[in-house]
C-alpha atoms as a PDB file:
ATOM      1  CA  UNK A   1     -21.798 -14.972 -17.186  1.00  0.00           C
ATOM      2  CA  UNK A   2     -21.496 -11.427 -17.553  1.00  0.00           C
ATOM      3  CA  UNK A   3     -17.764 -10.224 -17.506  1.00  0.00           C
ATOM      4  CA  UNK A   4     -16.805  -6.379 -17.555  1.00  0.00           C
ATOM      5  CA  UNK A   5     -12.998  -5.256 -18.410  1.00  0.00           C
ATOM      6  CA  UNK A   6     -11.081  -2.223 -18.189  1.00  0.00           C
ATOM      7  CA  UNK A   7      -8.220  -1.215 -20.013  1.00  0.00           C
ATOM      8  CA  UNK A   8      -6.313   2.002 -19.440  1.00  0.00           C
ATOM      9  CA  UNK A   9      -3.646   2.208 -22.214  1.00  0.00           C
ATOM     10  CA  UNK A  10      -5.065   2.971 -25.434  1.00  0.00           C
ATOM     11  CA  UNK A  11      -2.673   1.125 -27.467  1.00  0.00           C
ATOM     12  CA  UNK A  12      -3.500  -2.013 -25.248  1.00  0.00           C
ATOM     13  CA  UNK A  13      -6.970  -2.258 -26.803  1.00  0.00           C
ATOM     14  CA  UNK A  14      -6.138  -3.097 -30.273  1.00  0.00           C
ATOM     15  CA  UNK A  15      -3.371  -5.864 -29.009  1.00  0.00           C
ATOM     16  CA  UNK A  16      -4.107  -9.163 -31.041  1.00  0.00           C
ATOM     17  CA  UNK A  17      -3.443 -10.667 -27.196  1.00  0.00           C
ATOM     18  CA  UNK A  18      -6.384  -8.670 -25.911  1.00  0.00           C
ATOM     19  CA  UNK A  19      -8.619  -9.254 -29.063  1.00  0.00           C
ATOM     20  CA  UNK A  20      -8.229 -13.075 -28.763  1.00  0.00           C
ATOM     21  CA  UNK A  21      -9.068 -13.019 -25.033  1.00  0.00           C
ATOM     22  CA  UNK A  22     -12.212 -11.833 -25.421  1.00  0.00           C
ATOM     23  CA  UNK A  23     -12.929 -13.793 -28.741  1.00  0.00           C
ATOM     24  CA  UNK A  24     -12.295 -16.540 -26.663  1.00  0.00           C
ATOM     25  CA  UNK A  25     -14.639 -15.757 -23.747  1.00  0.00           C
ATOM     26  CA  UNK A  26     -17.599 -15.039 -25.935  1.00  0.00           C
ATOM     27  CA  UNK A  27     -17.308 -18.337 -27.653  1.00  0.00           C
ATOM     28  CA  UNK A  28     -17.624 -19.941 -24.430  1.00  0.00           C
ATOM     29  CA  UNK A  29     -20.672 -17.972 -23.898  1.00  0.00           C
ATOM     30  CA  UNK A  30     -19.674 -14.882 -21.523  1.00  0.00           C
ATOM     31  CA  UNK A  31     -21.245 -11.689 -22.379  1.00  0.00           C
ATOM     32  CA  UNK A  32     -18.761  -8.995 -22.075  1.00  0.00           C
ATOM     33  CA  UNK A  33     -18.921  -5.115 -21.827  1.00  0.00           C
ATOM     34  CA  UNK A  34     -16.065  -2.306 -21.513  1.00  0.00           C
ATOM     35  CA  UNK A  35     -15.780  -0.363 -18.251  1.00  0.00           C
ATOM     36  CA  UNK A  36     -14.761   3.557 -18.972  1.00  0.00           C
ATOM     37  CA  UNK A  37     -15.872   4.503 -15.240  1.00  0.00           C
ATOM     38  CA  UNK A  38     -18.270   3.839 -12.277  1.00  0.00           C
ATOM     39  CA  UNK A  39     -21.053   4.500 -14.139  1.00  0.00           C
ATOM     40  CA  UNK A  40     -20.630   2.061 -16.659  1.00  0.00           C
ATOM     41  CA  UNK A  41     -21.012  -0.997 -14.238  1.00  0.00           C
ATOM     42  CA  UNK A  42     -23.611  -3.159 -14.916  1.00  0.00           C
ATOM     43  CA  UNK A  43     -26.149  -5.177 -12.762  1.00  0.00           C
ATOM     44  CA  UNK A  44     -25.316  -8.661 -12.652  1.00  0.00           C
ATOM     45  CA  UNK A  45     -21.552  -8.636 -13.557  1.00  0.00           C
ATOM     46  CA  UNK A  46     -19.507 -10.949 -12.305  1.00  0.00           C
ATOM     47  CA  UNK A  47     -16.106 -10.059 -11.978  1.00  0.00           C
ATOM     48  CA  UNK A  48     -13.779  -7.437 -14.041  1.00  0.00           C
ATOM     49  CA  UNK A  49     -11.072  -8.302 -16.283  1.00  0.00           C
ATOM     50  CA  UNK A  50      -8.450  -5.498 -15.504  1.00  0.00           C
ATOM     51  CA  UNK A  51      -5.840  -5.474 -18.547  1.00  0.00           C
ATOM     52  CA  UNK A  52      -2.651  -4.225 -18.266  1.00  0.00           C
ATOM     53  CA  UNK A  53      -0.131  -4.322 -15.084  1.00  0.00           C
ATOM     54  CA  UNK A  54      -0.656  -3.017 -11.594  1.00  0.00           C
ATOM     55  CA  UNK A  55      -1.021   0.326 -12.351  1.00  0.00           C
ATOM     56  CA  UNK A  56      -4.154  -0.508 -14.238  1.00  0.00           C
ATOM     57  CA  UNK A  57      -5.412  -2.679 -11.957  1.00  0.00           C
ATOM     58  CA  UNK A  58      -5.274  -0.459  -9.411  1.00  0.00           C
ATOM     59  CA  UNK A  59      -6.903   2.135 -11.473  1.00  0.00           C
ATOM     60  CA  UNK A  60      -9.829  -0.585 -11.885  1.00  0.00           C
ATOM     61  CA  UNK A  61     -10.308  -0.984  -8.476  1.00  0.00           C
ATOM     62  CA  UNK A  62     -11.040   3.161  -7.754  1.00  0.00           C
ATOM     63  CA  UNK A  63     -14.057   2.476 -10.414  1.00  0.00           C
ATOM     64  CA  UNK A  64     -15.130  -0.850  -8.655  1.00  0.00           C
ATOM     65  CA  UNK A  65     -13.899  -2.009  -5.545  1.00  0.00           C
ATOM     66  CA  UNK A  66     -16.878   0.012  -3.606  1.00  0.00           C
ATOM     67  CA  UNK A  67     -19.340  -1.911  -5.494  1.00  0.00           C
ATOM     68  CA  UNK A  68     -18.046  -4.720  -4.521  1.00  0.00           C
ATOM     69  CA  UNK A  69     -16.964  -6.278  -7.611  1.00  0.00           C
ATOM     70  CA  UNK A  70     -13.798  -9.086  -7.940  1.00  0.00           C
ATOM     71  CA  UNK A  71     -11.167  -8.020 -10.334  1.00  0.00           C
ATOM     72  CA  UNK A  72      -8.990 -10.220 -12.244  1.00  0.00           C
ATOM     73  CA  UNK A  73      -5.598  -8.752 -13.099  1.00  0.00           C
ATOM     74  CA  UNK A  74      -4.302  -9.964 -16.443  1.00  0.00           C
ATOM     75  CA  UNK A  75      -0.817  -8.887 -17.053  1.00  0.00           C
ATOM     76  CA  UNK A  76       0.219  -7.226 -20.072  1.00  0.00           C
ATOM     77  CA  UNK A  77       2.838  -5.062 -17.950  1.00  0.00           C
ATOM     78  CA  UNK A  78       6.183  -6.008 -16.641  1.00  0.00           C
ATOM     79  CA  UNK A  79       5.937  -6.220 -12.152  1.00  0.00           C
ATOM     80  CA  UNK A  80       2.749  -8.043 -12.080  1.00  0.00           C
ATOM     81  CA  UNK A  81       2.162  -8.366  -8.430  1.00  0.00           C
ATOM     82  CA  UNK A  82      -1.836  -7.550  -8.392  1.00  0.00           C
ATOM     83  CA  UNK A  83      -1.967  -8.408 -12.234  1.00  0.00           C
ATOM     84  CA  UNK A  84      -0.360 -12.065 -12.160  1.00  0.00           C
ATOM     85  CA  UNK A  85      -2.131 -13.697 -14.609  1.00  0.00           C
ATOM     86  CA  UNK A  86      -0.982 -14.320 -18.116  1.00  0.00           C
ATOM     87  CA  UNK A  87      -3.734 -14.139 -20.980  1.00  0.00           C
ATOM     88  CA  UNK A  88      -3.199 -17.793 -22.307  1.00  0.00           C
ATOM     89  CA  UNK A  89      -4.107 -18.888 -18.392  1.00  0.00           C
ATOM     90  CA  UNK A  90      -7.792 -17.187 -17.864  1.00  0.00           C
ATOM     91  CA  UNK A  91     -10.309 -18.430 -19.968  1.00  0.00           C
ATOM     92  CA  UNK A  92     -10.877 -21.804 -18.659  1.00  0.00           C
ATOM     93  CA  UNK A  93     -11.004 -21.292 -14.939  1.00  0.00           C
ATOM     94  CA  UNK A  94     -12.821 -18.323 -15.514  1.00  0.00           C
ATOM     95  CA  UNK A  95     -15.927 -19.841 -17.543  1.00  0.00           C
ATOM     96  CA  UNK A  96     -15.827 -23.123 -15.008  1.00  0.00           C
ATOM     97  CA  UNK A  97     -15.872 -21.299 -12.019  1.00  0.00           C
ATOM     98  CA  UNK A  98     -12.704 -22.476 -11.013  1.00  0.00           C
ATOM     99  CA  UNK A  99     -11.424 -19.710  -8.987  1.00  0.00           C
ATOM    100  CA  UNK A 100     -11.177 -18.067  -5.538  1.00  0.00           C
ATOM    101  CA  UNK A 101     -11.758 -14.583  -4.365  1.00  0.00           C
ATOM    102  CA  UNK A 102      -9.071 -13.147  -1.794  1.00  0.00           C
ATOM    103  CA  UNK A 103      -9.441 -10.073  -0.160  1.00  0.00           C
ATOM    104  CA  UNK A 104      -7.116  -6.977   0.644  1.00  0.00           C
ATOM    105  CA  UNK A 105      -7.065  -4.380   3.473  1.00  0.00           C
ATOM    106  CA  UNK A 106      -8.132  -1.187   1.486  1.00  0.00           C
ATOM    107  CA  UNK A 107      -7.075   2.013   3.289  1.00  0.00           C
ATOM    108  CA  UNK A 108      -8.798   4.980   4.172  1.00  0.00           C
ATOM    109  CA  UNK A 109      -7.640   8.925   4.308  1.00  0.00           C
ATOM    110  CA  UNK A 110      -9.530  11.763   5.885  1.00  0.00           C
ATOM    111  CA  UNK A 111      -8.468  15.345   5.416  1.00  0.00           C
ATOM    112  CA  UNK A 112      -9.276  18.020   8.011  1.00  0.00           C
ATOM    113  CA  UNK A 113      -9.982  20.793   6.528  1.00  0.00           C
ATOM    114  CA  UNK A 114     -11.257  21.066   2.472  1.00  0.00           C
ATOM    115  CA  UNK A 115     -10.655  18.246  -0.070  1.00  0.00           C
ATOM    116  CA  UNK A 116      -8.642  18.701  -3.536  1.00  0.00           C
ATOM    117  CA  UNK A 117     -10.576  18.680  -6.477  1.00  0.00           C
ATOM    118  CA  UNK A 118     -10.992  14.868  -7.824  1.00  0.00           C
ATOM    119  CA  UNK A 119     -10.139  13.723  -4.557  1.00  0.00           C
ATOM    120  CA  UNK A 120     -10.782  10.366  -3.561  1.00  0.00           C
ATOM    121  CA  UNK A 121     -10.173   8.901  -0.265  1.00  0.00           C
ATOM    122  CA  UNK A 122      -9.083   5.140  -0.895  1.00  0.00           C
ATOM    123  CA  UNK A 123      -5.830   2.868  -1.768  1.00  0.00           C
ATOM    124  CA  UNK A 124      -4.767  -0.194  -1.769  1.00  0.00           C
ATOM    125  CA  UNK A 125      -1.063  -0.039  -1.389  1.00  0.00           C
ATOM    126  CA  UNK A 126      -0.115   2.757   0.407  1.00  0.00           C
ATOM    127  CA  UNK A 127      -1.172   6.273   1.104  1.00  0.00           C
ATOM    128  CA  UNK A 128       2.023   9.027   1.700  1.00  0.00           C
ATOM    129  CA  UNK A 129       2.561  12.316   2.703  1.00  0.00           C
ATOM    130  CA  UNK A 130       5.516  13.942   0.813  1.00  0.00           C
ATOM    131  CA  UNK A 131       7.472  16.691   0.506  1.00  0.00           C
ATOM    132  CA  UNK A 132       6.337  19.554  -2.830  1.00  0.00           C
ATOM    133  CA  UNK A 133       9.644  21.203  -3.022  1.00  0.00           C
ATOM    134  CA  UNK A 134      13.536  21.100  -2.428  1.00  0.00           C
ATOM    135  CA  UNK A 135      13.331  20.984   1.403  1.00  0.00           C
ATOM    136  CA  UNK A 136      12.708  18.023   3.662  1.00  0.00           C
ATOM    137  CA  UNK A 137       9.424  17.919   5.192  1.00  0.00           C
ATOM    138  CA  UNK A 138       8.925  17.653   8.954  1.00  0.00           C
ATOM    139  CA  UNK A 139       6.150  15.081   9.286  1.00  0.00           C
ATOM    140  CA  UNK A 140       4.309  14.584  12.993  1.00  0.00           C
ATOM    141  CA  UNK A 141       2.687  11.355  13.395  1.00  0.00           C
ATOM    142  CA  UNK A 142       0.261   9.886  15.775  1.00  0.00           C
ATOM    143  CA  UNK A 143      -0.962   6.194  16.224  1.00  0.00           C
ATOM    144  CA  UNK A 144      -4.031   6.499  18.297  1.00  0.00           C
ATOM    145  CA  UNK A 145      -2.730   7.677  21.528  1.00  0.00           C
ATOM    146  CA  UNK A 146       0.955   7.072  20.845  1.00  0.00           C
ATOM    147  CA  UNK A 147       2.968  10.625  19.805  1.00  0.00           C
ATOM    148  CA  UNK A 148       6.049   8.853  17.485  1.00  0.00           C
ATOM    149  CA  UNK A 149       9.141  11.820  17.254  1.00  0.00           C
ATOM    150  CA  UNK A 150       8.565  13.681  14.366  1.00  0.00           C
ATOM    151  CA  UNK A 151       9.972  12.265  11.039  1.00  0.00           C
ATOM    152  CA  UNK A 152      12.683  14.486   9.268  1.00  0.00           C
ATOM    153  CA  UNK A 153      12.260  13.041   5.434  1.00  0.00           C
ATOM    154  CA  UNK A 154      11.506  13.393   2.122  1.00  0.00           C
ATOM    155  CA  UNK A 155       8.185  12.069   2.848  1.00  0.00           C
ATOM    156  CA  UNK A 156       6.276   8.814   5.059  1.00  0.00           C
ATOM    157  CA  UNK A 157       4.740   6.264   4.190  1.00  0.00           C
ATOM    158  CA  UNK A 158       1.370   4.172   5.707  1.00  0.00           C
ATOM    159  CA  UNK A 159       1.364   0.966   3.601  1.00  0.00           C
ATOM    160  CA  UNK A 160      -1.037  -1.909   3.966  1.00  0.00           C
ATOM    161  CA  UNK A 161       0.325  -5.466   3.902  1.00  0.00           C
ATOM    162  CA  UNK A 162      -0.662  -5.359   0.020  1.00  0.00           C
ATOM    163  CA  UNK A 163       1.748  -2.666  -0.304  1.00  0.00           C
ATOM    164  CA  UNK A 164       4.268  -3.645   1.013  1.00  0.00           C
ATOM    165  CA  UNK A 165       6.149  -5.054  -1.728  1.00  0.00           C
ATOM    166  CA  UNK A 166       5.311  -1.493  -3.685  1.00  0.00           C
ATOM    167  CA  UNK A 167       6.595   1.706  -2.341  1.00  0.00           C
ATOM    168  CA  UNK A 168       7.031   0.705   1.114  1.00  0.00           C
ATOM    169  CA  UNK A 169       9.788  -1.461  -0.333  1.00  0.00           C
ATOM    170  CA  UNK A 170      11.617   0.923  -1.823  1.00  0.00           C
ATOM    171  CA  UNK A 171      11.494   2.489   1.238  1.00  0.00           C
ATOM    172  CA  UNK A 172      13.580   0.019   3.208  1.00  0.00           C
ATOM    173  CA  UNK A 173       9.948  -1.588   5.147  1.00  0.00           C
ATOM    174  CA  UNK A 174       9.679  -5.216   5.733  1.00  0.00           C
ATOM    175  CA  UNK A 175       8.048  -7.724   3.357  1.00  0.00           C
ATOM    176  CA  UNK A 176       3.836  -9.317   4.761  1.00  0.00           C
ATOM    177  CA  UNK A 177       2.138 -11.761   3.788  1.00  0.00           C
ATOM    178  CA  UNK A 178      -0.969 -10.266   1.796  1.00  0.00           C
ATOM    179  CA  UNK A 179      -3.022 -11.909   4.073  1.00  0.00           C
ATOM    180  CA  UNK A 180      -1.569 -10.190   7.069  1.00  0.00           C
ATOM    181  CA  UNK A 181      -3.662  -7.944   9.073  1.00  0.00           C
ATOM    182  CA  UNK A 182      -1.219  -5.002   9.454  1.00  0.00           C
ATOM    183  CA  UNK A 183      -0.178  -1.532   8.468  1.00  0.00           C
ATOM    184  CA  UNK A 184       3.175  -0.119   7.813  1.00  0.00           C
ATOM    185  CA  UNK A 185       4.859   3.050   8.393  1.00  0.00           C
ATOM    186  CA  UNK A 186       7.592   3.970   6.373  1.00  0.00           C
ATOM    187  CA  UNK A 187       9.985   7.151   5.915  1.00  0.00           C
ATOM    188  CA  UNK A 188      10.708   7.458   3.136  1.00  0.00           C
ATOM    189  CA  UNK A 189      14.891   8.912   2.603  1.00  0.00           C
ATOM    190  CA  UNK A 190      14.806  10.364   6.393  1.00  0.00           C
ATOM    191  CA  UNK A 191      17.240  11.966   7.815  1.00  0.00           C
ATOM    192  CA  UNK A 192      16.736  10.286  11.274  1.00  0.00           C
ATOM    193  CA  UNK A 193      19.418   7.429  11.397  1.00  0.00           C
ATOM    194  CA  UNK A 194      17.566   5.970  14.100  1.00  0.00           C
ATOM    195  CA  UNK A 195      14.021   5.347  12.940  1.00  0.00           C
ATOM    196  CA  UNK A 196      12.971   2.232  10.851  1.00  0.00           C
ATOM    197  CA  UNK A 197       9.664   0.994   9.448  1.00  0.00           C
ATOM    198  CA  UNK A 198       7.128   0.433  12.622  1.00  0.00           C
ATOM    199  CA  UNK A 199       4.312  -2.355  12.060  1.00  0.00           C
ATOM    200  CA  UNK A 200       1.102  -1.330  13.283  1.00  0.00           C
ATOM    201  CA  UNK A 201      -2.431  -3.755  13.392  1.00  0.00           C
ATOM    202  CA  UNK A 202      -4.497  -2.271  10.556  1.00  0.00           C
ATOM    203  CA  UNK A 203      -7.978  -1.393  12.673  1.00  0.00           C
ATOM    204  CA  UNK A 204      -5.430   1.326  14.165  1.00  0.00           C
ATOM    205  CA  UNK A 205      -5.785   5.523  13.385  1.00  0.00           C
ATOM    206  CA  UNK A 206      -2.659   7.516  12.064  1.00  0.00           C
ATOM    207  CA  UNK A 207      -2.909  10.904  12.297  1.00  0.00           C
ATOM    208  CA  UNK A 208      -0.450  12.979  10.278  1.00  0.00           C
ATOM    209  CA  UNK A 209       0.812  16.475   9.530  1.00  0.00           C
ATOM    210  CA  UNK A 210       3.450  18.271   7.778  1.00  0.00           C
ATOM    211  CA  UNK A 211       5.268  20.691   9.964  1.00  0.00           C
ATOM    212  CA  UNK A 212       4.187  24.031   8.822  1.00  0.00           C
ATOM    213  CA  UNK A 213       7.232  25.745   7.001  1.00  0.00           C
ATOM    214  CA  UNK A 214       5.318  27.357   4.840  1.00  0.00           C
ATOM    215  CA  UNK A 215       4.269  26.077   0.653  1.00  0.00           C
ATOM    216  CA  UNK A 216       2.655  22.508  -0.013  1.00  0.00           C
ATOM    217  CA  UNK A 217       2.905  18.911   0.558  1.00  0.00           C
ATOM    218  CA  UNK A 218       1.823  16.487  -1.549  1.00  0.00           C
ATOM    219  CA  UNK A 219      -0.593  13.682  -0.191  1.00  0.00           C
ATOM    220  CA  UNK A 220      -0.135  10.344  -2.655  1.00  0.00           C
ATOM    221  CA  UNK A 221      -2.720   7.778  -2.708  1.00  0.00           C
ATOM    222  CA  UNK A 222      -1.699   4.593  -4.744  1.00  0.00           C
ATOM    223  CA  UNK A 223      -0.806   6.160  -8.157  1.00  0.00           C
ATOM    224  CA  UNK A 224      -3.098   9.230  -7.805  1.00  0.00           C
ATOM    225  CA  UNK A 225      -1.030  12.420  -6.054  1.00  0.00           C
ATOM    226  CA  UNK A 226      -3.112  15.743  -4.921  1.00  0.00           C
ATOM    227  CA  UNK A 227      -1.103  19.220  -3.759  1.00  0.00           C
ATOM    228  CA  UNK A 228      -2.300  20.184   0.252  1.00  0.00           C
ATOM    229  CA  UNK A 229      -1.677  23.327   2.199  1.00  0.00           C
ATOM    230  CA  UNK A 230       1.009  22.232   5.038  1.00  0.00           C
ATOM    231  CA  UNK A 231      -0.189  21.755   8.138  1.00  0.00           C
ATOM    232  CA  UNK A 232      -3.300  20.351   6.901  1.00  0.00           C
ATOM    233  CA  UNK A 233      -3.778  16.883   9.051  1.00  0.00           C
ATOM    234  CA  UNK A 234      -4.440  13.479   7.850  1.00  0.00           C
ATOM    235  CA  UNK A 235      -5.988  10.712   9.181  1.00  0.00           C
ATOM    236  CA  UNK A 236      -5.524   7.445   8.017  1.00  0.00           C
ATOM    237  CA  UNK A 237      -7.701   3.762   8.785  1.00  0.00           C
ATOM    238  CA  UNK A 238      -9.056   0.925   7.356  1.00  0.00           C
ATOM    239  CA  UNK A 239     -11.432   1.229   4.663  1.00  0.00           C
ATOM    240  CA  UNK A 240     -15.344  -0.175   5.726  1.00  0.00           C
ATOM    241  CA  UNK A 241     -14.680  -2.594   2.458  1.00  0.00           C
ATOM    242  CA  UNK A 242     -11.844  -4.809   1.225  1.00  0.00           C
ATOM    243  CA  UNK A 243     -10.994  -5.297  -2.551  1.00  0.00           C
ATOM    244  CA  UNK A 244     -11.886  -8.594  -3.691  1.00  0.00           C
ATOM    245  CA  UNK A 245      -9.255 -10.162  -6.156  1.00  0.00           C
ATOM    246  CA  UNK A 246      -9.491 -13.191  -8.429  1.00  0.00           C
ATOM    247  CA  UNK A 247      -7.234 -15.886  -7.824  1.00  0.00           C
ATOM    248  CA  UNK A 248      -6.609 -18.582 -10.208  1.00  0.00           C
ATOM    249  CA  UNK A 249      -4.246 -21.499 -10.496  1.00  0.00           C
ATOM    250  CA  UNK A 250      -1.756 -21.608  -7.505  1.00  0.00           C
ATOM    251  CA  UNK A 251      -1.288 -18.207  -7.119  1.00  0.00           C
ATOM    252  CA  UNK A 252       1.723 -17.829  -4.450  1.00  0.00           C
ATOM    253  CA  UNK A 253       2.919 -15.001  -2.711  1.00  0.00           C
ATOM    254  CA  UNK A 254       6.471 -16.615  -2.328  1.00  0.00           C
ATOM    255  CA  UNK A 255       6.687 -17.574  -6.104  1.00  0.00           C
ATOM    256  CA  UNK A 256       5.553 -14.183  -7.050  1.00  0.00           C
ATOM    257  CA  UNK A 257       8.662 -12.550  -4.854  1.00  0.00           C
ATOM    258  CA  UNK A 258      11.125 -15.376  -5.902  1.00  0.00           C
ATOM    259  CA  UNK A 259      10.209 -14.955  -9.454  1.00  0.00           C
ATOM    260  CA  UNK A 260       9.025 -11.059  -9.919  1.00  0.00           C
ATOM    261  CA  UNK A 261      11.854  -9.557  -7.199  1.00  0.00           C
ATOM    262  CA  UNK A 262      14.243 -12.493  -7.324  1.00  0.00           C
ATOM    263  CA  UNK A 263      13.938 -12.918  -3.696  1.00  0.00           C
ATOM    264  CA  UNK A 264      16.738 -15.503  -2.746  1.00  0.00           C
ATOM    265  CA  UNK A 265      18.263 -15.623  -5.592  1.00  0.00           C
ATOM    266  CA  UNK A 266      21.593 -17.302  -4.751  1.00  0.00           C
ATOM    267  CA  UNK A 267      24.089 -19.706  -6.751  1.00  0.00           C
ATOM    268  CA  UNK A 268      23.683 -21.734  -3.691  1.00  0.00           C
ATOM    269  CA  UNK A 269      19.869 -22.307  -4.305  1.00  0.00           C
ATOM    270  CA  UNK A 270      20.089 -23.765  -7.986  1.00  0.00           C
ATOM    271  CA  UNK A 271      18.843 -27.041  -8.008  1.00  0.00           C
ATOM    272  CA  UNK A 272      21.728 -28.989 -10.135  1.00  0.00           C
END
């Protein structure tokens, strides 16, 4: 079996944790190579190991999700929502086999007019327009043929289901199931008392655009941000490919809130 893995954090790669890991999958006959970009993926591999927490696993999947390749998120970082998987808990259903592959609604985002430098059009939690300076931004938004009233905010929010326990949290939008075939928009600190979070189905087309004031906005995709003219418009969709993420054990979406967010958390709801 031939394994790649990505780690982001320098210090990360000397951990006695990570060193054991891969001691471990060798002996049980993996080969095993280090992923520094795109270029470095290898024919034959079958899944990634991504090391760290869910900002480096969502850094792995920009260098590996288009080639189709399964990540495994093992969590040496402190949310773990993508990255569930403690170190002790991989080696064994990874050499057996004994795993499933889940997949996520990636997103999309076109730009009309030039792209930044670096730019690259996909995420997996949420892509935002925001404001670039001490005013609120006016944001327009369109969903397919429907004309919403313009958002007055520091910024909005399309999330997929995925992200929806990420940003689009923060931002007061509702909780899906991972598996849920859906977008979210969110504003994020508006200053429109009367607009909430809309749920959209994710094959739909958002259009949006900063109301042109004058200066920059700033267009955030996942953890990657990139400075726009205002009044550039974006359009954002479903990606043509999903990201494919290792499952092992009985991965849970309701454990993970109940024991990452402390979702019900109640005096009530200790067993005695």
């Amino acid at each position: 079996m031939k394994l790649g893995y990505y780690i982001q954090k320098a210090a990360l790669a000397g951990d006695a944790r990570v060193k054991a890991l891969l001691e471990r999958l060798e002996a049980g006959g993996a080969s095993l190579y280090e992923i520094r970009g795109a270029e470095s993926l290898r024919d034959g591999t079958a899944m990634v190991l991504s090391f760290g927490g869910d900002g480096t696993f969502l850094s792995c999947a920009r260098l590996v999700c288009e080639a189709g390749l399964p990540i495994l998120g093992v969590n040496f970082g402190r949310m773990g929502f993508l990255s569930e998987n403690r170190a002790d808990d991989v080696v064994g259903p990874v050499l057996s086999g004994s795993y499933r592959v889940e997949e996520r609604t990636m997103l999309k985002v076109s730009l009309h007019g030039s792209e930044p430098e670096g730019f690259w059009p996909y995420a997996l939690n949420e892509a935002g327009l925001h404001r670039n300076g001490p005013e609120m931004l006016g944001i327009d938004v369109e969903v397919g043929d429907w004309q919403l009233p313009a958002y007055w905010a520091d910024g909005v929010l399309v999330a997929t289901s995925s992200g929806s326990t990420a940003y689009s949290l923060s931002a007061g939008g509702p909780i899906c199931a991972p598996d849920a075939d859906v977008m979210v928009i969110s504003p994020v600190a508006p200053h429109n008392l009367n607009l909430r979070p809309l749920v959209i189905p994710a094959e739909s087309r958002v259009t949006m655009g900063a109301i042109d004031r004058g200066g920059t906005a700033m267009l955030a995709l996942d953890n990657r941000s990139y400075v726009i003219p205002q009044g550039v418009k974006i359009d954002i969709s479903a990606a043509p490919f999903r990201l494919k993420r290792v499952c092992i054990g009985k991965s849970n979406f309701i454990d993970a809130l109940k024991s990452r967010l402390f979702w019900g958390q109640d005096v009530r709801n200790i067993s005695e």
